[in-house]
PDB file of N, CA and C in Angstrom:
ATOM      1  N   UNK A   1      -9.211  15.455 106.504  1.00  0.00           N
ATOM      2  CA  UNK A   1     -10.180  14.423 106.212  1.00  0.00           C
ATOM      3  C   UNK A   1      -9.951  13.853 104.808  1.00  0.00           C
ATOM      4  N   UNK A   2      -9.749  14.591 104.272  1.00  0.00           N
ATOM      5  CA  UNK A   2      -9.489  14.155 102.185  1.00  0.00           C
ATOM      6  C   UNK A   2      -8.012  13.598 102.569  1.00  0.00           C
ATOM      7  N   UNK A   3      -7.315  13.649 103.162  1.00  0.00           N
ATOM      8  CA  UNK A   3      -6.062  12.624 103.222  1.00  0.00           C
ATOM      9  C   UNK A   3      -5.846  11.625 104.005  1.00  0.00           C
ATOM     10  N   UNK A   4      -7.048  11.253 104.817  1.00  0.00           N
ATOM     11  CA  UNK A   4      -7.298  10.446 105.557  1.00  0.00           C
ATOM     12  C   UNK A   4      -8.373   9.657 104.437  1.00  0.00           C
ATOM     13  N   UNK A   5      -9.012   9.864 103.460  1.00  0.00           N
ATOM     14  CA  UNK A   5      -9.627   9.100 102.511  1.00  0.00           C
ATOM     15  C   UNK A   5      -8.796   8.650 101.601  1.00  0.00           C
ATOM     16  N   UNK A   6      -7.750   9.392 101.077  1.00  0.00           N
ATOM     17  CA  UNK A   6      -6.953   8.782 100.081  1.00  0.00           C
ATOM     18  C   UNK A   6      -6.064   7.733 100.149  1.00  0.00           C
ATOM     19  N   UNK A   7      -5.565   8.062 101.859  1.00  0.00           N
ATOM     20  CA  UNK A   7      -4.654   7.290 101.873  1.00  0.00           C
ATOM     21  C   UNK A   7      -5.193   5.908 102.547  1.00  0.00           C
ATOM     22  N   UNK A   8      -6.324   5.794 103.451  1.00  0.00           N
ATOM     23  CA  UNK A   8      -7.229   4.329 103.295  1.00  0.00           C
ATOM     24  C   UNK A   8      -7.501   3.726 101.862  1.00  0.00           C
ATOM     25  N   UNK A   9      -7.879   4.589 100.888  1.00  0.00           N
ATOM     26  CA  UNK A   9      -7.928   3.987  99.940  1.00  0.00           C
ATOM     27  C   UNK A   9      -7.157   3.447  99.004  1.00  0.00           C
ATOM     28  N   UNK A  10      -5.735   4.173  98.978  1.00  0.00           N
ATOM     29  CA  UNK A  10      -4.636   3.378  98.249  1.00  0.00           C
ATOM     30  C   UNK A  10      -3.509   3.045  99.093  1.00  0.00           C
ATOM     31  N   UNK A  11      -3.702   2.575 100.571  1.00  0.00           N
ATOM     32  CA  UNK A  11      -2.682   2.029 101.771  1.00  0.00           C
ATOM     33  C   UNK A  11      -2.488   0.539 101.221  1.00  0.00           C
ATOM     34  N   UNK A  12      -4.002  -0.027 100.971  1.00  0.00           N
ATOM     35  CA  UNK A  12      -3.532  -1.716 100.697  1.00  0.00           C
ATOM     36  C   UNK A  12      -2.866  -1.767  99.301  1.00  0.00           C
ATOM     37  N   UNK A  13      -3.170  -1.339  98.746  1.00  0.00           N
ATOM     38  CA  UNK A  13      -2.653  -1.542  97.102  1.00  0.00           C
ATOM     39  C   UNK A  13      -1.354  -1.153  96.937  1.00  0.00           C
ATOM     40  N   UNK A  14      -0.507  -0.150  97.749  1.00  0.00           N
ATOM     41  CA  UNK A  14       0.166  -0.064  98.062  1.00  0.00           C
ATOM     42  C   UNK A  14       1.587  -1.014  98.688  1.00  0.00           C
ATOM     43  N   UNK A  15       0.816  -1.587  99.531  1.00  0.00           N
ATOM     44  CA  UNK A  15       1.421  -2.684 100.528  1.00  0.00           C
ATOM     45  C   UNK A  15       1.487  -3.603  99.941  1.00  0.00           C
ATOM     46  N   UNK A  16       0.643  -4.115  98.687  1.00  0.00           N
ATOM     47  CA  UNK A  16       0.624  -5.449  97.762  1.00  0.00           C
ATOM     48  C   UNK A  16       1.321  -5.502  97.041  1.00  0.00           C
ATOM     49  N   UNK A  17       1.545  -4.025  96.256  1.00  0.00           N
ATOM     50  CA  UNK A  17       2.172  -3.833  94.844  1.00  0.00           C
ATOM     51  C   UNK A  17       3.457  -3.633  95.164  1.00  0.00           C
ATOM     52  N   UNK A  18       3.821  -3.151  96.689  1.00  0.00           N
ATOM     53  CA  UNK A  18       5.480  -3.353  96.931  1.00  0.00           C
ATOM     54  C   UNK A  18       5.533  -4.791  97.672  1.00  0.00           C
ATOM     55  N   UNK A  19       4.923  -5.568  98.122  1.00  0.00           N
ATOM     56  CA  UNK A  19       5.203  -6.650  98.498  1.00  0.00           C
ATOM     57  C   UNK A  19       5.638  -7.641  97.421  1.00  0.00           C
ATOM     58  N   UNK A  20       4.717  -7.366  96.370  1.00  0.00           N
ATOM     59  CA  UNK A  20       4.616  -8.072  95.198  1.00  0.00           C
ATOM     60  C   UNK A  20       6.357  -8.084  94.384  1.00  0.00           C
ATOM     61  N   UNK A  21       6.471  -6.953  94.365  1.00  0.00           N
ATOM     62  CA  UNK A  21       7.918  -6.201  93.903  1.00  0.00           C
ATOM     63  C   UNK A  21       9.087  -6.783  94.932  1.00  0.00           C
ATOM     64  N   UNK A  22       8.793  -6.553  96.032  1.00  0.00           N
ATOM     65  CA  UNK A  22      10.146  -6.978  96.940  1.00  0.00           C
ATOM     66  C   UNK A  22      10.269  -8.804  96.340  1.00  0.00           C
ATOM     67  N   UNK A  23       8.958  -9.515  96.125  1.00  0.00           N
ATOM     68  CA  UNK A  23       9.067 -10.449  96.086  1.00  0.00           C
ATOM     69  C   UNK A  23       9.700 -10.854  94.588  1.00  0.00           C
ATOM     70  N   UNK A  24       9.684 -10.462  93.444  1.00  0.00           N
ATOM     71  CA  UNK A  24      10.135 -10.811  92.723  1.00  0.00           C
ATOM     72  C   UNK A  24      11.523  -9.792  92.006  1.00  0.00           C
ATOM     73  N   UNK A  25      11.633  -8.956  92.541  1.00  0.00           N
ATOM     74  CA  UNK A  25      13.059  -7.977  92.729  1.00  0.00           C
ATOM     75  C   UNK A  25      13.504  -7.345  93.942  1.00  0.00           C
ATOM     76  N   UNK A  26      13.756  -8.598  94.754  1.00  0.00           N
ATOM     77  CA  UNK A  26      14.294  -8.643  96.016  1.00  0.00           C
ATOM     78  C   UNK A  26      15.542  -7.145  96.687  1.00  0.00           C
ATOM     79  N   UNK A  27      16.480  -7.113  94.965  1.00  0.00           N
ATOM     80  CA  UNK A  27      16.917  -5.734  95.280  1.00  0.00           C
ATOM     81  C   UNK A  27      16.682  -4.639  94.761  1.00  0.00           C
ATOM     82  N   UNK A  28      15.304  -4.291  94.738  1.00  0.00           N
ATOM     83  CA  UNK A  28      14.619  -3.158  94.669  1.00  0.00           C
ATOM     84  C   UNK A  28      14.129  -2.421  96.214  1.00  0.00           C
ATOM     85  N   UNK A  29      14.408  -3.581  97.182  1.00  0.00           N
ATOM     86  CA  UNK A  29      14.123  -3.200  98.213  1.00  0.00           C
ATOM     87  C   UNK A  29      14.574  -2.866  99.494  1.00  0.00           C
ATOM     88  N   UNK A  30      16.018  -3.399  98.810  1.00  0.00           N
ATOM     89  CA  UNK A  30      17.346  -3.476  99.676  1.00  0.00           C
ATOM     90  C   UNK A  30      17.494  -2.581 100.779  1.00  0.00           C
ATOM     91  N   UNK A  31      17.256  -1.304 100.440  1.00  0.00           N
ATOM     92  CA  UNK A  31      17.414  -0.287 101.148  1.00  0.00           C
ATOM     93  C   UNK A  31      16.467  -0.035 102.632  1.00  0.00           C
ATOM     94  N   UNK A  32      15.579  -1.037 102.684  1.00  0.00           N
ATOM     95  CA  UNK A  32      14.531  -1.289 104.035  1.00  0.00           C
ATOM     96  C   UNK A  32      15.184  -2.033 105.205  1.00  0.00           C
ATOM     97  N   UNK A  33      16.495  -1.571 105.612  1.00  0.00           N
ATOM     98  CA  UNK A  33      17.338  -2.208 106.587  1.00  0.00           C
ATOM     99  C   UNK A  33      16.827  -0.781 107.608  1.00  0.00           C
ATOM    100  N   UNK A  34      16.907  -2.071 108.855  1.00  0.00           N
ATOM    101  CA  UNK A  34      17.229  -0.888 110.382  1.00  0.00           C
ATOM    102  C   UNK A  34      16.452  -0.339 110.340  1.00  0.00           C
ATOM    103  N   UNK A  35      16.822   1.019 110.745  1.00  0.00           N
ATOM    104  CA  UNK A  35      15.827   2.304 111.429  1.00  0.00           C
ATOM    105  C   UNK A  35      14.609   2.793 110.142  1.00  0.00           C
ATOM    106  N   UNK A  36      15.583   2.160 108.573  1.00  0.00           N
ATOM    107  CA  UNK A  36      14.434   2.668 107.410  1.00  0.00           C
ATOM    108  C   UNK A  36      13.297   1.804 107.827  1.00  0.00           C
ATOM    109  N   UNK A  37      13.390   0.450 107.712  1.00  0.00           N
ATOM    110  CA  UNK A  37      12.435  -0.591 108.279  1.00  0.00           C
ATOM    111  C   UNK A  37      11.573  -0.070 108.975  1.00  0.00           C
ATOM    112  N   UNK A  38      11.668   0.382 110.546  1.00  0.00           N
ATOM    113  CA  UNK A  38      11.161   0.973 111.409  1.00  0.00           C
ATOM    114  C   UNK A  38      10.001   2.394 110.646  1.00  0.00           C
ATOM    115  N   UNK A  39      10.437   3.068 110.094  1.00  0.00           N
ATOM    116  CA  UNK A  39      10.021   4.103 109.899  1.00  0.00           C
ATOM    117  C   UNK A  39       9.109   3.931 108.491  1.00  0.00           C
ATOM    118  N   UNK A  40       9.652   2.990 107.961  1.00  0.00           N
ATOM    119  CA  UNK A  40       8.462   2.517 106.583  1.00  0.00           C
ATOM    120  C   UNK A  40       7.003   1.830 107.331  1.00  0.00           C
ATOM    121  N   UNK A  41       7.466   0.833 108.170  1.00  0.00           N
ATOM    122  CA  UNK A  41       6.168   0.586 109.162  1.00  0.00           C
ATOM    123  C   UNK A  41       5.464   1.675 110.038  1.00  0.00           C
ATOM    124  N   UNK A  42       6.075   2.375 110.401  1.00  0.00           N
ATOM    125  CA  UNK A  42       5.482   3.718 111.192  1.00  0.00           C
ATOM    126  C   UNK A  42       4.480   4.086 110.347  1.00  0.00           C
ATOM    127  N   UNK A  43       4.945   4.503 109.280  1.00  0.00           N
ATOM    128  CA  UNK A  43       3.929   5.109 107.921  1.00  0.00           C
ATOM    129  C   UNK A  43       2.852   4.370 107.979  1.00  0.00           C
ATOM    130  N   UNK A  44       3.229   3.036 107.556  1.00  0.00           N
ATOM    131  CA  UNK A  44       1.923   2.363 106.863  1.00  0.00           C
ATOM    132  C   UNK A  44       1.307   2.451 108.263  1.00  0.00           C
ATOM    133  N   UNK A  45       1.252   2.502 109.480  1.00  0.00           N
ATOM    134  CA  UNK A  45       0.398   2.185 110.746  1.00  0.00           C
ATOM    135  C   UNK A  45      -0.120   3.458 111.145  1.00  0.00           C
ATOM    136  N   UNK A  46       0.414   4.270 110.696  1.00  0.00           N
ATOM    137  CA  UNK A  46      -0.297   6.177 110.542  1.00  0.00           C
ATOM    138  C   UNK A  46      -0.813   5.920 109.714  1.00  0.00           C
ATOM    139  N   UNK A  47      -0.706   5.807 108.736  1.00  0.00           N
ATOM    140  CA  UNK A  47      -1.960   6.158 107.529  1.00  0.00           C
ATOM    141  C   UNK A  47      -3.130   5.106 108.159  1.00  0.00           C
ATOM    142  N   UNK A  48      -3.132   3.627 108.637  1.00  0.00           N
ATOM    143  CA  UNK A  48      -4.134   3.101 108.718  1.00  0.00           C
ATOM    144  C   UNK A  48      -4.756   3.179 109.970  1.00  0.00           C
ATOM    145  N   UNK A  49      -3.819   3.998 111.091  1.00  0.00           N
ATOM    146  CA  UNK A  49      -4.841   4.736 112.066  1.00  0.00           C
ATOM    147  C   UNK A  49      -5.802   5.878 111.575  1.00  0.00           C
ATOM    148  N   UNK A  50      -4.865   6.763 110.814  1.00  0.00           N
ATOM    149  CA  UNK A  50      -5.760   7.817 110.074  1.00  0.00           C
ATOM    150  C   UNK A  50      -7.270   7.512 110.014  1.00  0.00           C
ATOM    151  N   UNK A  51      -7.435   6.040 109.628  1.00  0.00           N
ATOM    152  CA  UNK A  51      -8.842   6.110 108.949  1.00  0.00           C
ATOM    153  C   UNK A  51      -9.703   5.505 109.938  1.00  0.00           C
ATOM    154  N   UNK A  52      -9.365   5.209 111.423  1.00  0.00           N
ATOM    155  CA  UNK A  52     -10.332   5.070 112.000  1.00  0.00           C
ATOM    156  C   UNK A  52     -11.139   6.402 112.870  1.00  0.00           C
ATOM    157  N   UNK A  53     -12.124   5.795 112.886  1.00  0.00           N
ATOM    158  CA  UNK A  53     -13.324   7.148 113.280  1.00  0.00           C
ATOM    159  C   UNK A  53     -13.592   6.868 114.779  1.00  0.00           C
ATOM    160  N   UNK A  54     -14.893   8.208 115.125  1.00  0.00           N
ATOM    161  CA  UNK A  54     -15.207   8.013 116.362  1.00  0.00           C
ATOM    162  C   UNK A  54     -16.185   6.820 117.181  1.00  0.00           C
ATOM    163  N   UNK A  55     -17.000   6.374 115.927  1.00  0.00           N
ATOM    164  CA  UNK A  55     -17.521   5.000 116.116  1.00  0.00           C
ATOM    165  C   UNK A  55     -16.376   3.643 116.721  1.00  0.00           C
ATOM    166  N   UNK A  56     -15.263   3.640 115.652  1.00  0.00           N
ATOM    167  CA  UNK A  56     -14.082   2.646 115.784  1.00  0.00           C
ATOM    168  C   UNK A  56     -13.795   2.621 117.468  1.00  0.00           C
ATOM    169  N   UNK A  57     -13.452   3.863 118.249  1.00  0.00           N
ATOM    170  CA  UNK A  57     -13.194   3.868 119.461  1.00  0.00           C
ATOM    171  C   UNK A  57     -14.064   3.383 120.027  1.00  0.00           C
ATOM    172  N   UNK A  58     -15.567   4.022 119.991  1.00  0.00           N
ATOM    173  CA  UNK A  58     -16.820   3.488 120.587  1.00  0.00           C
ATOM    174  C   UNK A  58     -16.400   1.973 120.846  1.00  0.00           C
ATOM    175  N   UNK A  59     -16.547   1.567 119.665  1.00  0.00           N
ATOM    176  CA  UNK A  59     -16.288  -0.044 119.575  1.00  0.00           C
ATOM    177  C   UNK A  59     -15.333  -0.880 120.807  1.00  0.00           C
ATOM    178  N   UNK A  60     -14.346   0.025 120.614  1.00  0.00           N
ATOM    179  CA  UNK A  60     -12.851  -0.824 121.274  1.00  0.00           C
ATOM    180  C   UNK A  60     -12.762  -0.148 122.707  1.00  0.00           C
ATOM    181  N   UNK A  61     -13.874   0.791 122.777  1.00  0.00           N
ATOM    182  CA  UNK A  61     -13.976   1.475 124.762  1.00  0.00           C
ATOM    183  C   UNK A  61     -15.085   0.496 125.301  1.00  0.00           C
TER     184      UNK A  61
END
């Protein structure tokens, strides 16, 4: 549960502050080809399932 809070809470800031970076040091990021690609998105879409609850399902059943 405490890593399912932390990581909702610093997932977006995260995603900004390397977006931000890829965008203005394009090869800082080089290395996000192929299967890394794949598996850097895996992450960010685990951590932001992590934080939905049993209400969230309620919702979407």
């Amino acid at each position: 549960m405490a890593l399912s809070r932390v990581l909702s809470k610093f997932t977006a800031l995260f995603v900004i502050a390397t977006a931000v970076l890829a965008y203005f040091v394009p090869e800082s990021c080089a290395f996000a080809k192929g299967n890394t690609q794949i598996v850097i998105l895996g992450i960010i879409m685990l951590s932001i399932g992590m934080t939905l609850g049993r209400q969230d399902y309620r919702i979407l059943a």
